[in-house]
Protein backbone atom coordinates (compact mmCIF):
# COMPACT_ATOMS: atom_id res chain seq x y z
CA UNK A 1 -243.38 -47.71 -126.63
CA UNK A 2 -239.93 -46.74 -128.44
CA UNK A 3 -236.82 -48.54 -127.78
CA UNK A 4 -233.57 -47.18 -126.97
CA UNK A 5 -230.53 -48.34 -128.19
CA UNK A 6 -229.43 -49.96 -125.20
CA UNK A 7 -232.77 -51.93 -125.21
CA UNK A 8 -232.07 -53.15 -128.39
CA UNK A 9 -229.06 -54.44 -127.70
CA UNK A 10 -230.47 -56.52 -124.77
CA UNK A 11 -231.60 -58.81 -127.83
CA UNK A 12 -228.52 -59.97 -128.72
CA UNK A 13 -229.18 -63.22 -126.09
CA UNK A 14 -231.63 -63.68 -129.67
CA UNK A 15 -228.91 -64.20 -132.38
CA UNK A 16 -229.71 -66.15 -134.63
CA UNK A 17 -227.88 -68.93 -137.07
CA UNK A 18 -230.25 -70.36 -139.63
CA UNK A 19 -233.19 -70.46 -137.27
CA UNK A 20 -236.27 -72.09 -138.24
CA UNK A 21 -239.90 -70.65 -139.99
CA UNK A 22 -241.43 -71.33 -137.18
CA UNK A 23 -238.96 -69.89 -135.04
CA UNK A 24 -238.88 -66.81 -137.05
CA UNK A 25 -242.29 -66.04 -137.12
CA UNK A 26 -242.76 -66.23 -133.24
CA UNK A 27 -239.63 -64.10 -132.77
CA UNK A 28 -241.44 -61.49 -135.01
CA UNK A 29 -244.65 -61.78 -133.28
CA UNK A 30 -242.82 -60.66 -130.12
CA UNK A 31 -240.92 -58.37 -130.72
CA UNK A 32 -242.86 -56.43 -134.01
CA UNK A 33 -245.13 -54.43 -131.69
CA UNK A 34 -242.45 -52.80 -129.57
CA UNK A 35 -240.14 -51.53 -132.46
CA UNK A 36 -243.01 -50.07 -134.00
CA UNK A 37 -242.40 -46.76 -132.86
CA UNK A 38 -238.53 -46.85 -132.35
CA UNK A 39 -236.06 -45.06 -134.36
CA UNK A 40 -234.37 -46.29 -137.72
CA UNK A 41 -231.13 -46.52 -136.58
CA UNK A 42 -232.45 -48.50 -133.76
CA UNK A 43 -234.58 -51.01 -135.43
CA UNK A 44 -231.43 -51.83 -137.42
CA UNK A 45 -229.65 -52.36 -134.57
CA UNK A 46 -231.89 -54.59 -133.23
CA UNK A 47 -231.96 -56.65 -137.02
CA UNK A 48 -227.95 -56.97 -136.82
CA UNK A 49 -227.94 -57.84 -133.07
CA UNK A 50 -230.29 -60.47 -133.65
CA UNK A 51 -229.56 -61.98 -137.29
CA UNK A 52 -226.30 -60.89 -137.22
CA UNK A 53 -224.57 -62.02 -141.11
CA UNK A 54 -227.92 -63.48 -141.71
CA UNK A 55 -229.56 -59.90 -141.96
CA UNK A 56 -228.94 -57.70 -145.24
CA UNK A 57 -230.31 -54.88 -146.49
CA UNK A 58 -231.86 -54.12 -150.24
CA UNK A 59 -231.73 -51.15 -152.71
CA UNK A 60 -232.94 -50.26 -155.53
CA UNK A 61 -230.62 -47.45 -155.60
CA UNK A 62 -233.38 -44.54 -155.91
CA UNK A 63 -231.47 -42.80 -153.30
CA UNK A 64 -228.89 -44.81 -150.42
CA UNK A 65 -230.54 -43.60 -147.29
CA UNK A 66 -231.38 -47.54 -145.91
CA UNK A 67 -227.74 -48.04 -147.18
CA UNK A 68 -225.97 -44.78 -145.52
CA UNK A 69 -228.13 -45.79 -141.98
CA UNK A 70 -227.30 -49.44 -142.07
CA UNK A 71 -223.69 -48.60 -142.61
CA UNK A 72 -223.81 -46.20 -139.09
CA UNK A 73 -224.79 -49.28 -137.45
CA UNK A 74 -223.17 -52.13 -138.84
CA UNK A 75 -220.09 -51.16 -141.24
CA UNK A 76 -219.62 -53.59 -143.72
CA UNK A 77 -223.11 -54.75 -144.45
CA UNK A 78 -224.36 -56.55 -146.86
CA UNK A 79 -226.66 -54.36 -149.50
CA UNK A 80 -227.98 -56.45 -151.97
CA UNK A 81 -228.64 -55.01 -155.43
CA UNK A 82 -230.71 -56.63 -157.80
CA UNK A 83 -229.26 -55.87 -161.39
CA UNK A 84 -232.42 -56.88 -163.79
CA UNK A 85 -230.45 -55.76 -166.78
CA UNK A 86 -232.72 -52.95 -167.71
CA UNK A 87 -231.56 -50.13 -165.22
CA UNK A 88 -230.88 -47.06 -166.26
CA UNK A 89 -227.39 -46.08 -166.59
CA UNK A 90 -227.84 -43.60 -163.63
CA UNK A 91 -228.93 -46.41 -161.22
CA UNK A 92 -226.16 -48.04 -161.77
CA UNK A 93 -223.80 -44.99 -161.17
CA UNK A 94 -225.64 -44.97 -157.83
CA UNK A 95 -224.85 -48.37 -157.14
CA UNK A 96 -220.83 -48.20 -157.89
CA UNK A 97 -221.20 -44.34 -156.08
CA UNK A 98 -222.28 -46.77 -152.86
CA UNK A 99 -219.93 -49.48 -152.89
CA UNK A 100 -217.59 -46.76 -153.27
CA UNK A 101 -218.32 -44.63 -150.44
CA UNK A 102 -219.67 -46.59 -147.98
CA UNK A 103 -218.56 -48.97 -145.72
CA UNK A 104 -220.99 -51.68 -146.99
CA UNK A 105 -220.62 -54.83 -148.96
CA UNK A 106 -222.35 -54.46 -152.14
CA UNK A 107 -223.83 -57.88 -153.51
CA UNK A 108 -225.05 -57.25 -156.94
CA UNK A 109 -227.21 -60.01 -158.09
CA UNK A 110 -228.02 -60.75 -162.03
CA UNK A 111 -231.03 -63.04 -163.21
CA UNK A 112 -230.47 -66.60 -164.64
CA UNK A 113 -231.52 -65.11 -167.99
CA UNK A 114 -229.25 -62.57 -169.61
CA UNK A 115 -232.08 -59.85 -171.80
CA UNK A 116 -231.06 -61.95 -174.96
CA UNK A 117 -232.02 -65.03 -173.78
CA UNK A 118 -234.82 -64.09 -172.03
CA UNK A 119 -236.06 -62.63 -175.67
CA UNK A 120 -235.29 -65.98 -176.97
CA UNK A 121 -237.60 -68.02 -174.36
CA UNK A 122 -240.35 -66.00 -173.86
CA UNK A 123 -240.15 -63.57 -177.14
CA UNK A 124 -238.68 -59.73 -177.41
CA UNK A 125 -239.45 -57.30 -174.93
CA UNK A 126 -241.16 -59.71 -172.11
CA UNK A 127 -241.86 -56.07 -170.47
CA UNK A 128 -244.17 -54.73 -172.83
CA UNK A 129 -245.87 -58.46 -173.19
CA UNK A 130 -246.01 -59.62 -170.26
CA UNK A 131 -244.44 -57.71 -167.66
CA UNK A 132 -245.67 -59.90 -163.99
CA UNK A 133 -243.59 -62.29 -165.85
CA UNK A 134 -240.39 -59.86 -166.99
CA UNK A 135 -240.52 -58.73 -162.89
CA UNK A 136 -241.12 -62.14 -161.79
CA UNK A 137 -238.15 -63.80 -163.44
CA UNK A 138 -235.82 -60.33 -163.62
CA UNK A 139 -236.46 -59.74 -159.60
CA UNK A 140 -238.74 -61.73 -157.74
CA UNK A 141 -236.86 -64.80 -158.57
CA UNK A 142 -233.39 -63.50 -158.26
CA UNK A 143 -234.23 -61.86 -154.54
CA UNK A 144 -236.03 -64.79 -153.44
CA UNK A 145 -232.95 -67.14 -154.38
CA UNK A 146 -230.45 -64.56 -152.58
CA UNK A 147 -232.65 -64.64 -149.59
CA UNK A 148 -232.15 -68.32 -149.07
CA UNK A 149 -228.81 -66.91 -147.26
CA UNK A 150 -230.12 -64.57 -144.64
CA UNK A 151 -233.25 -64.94 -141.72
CA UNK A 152 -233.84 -61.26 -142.21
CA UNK A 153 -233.36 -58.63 -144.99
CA UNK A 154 -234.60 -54.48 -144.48
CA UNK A 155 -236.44 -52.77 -147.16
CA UNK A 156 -236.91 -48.97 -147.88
CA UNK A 157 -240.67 -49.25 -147.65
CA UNK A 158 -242.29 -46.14 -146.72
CA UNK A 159 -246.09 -46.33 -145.73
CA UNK A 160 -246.07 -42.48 -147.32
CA UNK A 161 -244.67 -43.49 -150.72
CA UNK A 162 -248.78 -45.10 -151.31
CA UNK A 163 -251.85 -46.26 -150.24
CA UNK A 164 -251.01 -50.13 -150.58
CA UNK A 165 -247.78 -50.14 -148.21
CA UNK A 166 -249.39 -47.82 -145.55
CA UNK A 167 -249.79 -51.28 -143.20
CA UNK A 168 -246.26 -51.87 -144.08
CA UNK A 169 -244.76 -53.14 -140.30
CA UNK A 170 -241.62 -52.02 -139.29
CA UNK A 171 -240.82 -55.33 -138.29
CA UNK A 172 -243.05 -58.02 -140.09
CA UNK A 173 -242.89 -61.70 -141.24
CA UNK A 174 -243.38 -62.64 -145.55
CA UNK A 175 -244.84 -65.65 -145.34
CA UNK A 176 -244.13 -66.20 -148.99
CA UNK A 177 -240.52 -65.67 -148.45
CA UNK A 178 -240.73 -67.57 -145.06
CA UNK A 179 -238.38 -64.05 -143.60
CA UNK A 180 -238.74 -61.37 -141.37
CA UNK A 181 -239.23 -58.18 -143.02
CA UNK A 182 -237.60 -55.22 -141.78
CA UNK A 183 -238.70 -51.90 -143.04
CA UNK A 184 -237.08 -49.17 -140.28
CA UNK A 185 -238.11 -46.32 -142.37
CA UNK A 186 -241.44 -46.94 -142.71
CA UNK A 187 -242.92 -44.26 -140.42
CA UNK A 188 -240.56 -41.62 -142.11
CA UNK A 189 -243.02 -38.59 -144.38
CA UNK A 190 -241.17 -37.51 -147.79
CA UNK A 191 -240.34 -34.53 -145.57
CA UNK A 192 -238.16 -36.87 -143.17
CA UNK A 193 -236.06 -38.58 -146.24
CA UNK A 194 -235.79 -35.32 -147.62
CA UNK A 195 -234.06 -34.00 -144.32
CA UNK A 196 -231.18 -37.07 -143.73
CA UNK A 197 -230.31 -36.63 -147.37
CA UNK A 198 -229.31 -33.10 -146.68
CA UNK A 199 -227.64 -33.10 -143.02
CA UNK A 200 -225.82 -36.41 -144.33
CA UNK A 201 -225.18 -35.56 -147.62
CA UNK A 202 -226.45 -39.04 -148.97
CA UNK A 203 -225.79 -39.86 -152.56
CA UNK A 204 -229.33 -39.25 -154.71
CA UNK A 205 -229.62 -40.75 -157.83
CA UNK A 206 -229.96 -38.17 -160.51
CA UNK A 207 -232.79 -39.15 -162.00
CA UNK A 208 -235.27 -38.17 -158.82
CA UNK A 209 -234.37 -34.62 -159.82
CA UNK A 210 -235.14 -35.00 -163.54
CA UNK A 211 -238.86 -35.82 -162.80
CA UNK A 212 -238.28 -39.65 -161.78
CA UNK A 213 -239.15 -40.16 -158.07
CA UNK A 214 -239.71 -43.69 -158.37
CA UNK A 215 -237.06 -45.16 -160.32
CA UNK A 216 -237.57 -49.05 -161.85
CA UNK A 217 -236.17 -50.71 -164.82
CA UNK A 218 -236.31 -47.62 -168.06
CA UNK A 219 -238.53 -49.55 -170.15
CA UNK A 220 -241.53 -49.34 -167.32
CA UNK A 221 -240.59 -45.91 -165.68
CA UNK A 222 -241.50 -42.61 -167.41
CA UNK A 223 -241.12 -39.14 -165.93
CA UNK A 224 -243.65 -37.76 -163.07
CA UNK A 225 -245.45 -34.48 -163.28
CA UNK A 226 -245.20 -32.22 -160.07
CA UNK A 227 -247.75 -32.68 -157.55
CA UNK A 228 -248.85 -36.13 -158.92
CA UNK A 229 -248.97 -39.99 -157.48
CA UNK A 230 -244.66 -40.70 -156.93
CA UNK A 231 -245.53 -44.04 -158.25
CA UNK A 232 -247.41 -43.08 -161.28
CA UNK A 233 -244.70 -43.46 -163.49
CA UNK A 234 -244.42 -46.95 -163.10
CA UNK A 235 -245.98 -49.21 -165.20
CA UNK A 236 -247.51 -46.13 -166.92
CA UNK A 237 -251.18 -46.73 -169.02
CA UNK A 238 -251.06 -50.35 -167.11
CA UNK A 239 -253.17 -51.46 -163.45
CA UNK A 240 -249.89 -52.90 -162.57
CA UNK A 241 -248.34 -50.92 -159.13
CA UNK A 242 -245.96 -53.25 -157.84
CA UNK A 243 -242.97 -55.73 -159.23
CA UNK A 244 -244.16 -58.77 -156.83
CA UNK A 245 -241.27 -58.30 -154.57
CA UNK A 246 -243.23 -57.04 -152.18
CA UNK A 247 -246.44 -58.83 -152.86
């Protein structure tokens, strides 16, 4: 059954400060069922009333609809960015269009390595090489370490987007990352995205309409043809599908 938002709010007696693995992973066990068919905006609600500071949101910046939501419920926000040093110019013109206007606060985060010492260490162009291991140290690492801060974080998984998120759980636990995972939109069809952008008039990054509709770091993105796989632009002429956050 769906939540309202009053319902959601009856969690707040949950809030937590810095709870426990253990106590995570029950909470999640509890409560991931019933959210499963609630609305966005609600299952948000529910994140903030229950993690309260120690509940953020991430974006890759393809578009800012997890951004533009979480900001109805809970101005001021955190939205973490993870800055990888390879983005195209246009993500990060979406990112400074966000912090700009939105009432969020925008936590860009930058790996250990800067690109030239990373091409020191492990040799020029680690993405081309060896790329688990460019994603691994450029954004696996970097998210994991900001996540050491929060309980909970929300993700812009969509089970639509392809075939190896469609178990995605709207409310879920990582073991690896020993946090609840929060994906609100994951129900949503490409139809449902496509219908908040326009009645909110949420900030797009112009690259989706110049043949990009998943956007990663430029060396490992190409251009889409119409009617084929979103995704198959990443990692192009490779079996690799997925950076590892999500793994």
């Amino acid at each position: 059954m769906s939540l309202s938002t009053q319902a959601a709010r009856d969690f707040k007696g949950t809030h937590t400060d810095g709870r426990s693995p253990e106590e995570l992973r029950e909470l999640v066990s509890h409560v991931g069922a019933e959210l499963e068919l609630a609305p966005a905006e609600v299952i948000i609600e529910w994140a903030v009333a229950t993690f309260g500071e120690r509940f953020c949101i991430t974006s890759s910046m393809g578009d800012a609809v997890l951004a533009h939501l979480a900001s109805t419920v809970a101005p001021g926000i955190d939205v973490v960015f993870l800055d990888t040093g390879y983005h195209f110019a246009e993500t990060i013109g979406t990112r400074d269009a966000v912090e700009a206007t939105l009432p969020v606060n925008l936590r860009t985060v930058s790996t250990d390595l800067t690109v030239a010492e990373q091409d020191a260490q492990y040799g020029k162009d680690l993405y081309r090489t060896d790329p688990d291991l460019c994603c691994a140290l450029r954004k696996v690492k970097p998210l994991a370490d900001t996540l050491s801060g929060y309980d909970a974080w929300a993700t812009g998984l969509r089970r639509a987007e392809t075939h190896n998120r469609v178990i995605a759980p709207v409310v879920g636990w990582d073991a690896r990352k020993q946090k609840v995972k929060v994906s609100p939109m994951a129900r949503w069809s490409d139809e449902q995205v496509e219908r908040y952008i326009a009645d909110n008039g949420v900030l797009v990054n112009p690259l989706v309409y110049d043949g990009y509709p998943s956007i990663g770091c430029w060396p490992c993105t190409r251009r889409v043809a119409p009617g084929d796989d979103p995704r198959s632009g990443r990692w192009a002429g490779t079996t690799k599908t997925e950076c590892g956050i999500h793994a």
